[in-house]
Every structure is written in structure tokens, then in C-alpha cells.
Protein backbone atom coordinates (compact mmCIF):
# COMPACT_ATOMS: atom_id res chain seq x y z
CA UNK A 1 109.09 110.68 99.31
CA UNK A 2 105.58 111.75 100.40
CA UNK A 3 103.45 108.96 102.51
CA UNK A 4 99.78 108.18 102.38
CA UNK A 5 98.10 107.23 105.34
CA UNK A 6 93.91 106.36 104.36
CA UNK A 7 91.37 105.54 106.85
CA UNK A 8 87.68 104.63 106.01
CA UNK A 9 85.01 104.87 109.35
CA UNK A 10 81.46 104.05 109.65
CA UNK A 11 79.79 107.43 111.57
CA UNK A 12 76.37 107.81 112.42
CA UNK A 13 74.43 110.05 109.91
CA UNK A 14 73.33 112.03 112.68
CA UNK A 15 77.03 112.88 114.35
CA UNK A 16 78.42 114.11 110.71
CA UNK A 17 78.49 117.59 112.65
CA UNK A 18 80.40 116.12 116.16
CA UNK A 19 82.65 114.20 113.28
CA UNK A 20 83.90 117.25 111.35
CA UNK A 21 84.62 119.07 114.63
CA UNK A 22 86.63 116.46 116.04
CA UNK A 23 88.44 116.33 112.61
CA UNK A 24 89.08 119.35 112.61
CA UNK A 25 90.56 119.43 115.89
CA UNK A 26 92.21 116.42 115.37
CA UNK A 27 94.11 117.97 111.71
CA UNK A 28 95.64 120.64 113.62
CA UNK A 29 97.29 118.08 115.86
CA UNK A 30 98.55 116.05 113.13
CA UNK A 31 100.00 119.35 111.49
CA UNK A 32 101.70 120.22 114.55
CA UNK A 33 103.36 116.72 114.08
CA UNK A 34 104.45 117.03 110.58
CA UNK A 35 101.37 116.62 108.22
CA UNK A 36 101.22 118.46 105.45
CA UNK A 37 97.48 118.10 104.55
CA UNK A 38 94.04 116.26 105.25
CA UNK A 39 91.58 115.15 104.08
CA UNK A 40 87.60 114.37 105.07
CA UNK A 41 85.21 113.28 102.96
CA UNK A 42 81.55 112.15 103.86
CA UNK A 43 80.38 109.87 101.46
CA UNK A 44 77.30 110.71 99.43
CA UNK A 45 77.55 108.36 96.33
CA UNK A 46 78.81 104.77 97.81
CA UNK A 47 77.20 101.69 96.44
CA UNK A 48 76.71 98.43 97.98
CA UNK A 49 78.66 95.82 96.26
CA UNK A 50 77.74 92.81 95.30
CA UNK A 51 80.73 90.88 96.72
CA UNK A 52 82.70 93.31 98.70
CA UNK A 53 81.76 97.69 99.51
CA UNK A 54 83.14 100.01 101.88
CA UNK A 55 80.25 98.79 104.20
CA UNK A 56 81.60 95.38 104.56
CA UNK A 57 85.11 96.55 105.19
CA UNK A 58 83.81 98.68 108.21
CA UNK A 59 80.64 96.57 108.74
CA UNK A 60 78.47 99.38 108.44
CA UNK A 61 75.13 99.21 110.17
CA UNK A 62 71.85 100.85 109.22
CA UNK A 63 72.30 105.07 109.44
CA UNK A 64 75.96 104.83 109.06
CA UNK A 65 77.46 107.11 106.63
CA UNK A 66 81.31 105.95 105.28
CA UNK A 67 83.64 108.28 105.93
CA UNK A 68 86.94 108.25 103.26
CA UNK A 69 89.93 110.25 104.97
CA UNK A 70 93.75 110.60 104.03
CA UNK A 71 96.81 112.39 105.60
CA UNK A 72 99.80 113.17 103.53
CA UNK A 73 103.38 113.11 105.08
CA UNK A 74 106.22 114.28 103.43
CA UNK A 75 107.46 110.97 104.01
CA UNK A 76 107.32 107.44 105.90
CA UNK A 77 109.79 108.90 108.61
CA UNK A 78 108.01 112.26 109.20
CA UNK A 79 104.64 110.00 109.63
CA UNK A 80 106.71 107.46 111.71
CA UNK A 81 107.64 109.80 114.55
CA UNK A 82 104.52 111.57 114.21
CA UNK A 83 102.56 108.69 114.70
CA UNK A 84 104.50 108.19 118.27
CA UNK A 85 103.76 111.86 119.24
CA UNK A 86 100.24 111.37 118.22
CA UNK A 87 99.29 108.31 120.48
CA UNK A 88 101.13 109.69 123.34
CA UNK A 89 99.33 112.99 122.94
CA UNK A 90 96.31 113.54 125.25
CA UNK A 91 94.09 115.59 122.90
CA UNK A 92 94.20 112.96 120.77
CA UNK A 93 91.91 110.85 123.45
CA UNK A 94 88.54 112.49 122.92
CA UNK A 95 85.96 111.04 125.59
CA UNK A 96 83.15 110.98 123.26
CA UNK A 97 84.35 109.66 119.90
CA UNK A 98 81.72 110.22 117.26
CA UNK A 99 82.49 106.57 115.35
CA UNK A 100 83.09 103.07 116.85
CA UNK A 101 86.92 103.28 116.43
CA UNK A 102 87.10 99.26 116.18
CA UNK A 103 85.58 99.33 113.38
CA UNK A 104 87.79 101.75 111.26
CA UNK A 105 90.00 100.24 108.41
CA UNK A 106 93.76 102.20 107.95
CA UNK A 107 96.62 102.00 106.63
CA UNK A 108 99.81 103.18 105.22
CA UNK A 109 100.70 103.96 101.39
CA UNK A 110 103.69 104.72 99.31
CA UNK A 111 102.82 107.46 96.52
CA UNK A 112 102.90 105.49 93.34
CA UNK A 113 101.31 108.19 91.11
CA UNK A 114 100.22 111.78 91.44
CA UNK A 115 98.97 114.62 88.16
């Protein structure tokens, strides 16, 4: 059964170029391990809550644009093992990374509905 994994990042406004290349880089390496697609979006049209937003969850800070991302697996195994390759993969430690990585939410769905 396909698996959803969904991240959301705070990235400076300014690094939305250094971001999409490193994404870019970064889906063919999660390919290689068994994704079958990606997906990067840079927010454009996020309001602030009034009791919870996307820039509490990451603590945003001022110039931050939220970034909403998803990987689909053909299932929770295939992401599983990928997940091991990917953290034990060099390329996947970039020396410059365009976001504050401690900040990014994640996590791991079961498809419940798709049209």
C-alpha cells in the first residue's frame, strides 16, 4: 500500500534558489532508493493562525518562507529500507544546508484517500 512521508521547513526567502537545488539533488537520491515521486512546494498563500499555523509548528522567524514537501513510497517497507540507505548515504550530508534542519516537522502517513 503506498506510504506518505510529509515534511514542512522554515527556509530563508532569500535561499528558495540553494533550496530547490538541493531538492532536486536530494529527489534523485530518494528515487534511487525506491521513491516513486516528490514533491516541493514553496508556500505563497499561508496564513498566520490565530491559535496554531505552519509557523508555529516550525517556529518560523521573520523572512522565512514554509516549505510543504511529500515523498510517496510504494509502501511502508520500500520507505523503511530506504530510509536506512538514505542516512547512511553521504550525498545526503550537504555541508551547507539551506534550512535549520532542527526545526523541520516530518512524519510518516498511511494513504487513507486518493481521486
Amino acid at each position: 500500500m503506498t506510504y506518505i512521508d510529509g515534511f514542512i521547513v522554515p527556509v530563508p526567502a532569500g535561499r528558495k534558489e540553494d533550496y530547490r537545488k538541493m531538492a532536486e539533488k536530494a529527489a534523485a537520491i530518494f528515487k534511487e532508493y525506491g521513491a516513486l515521486k516528490l514533491v516541493e512546494c514553496w508556500g505563497n498563500d499561508v496564513p498566520h493562525g490565530k491559535i496554531t499555523d505552519f509557523y508555529g509548528a516550525v517556529k518560523a522567524e521573520p523572512g522565512e518562507t514554509i516549505v510543504f514537501s511529500w515523498i510517496v513510497w510504494p509502501s511502508k517497507e520500500v520507505r523503511d529500507e530506504g530510509s536506512k540507505k538514505l542516512m547512511a548515504d553521504p550525498r545526503m550530508k550537504p555541508e551547507d544546508m539551506p534550512f535549520d534542519g532542527k526545526r523541520m516537522i516530518y512524519g510518516g502517513f498511511e494513504l487513507l484517500l486518493e481521486t
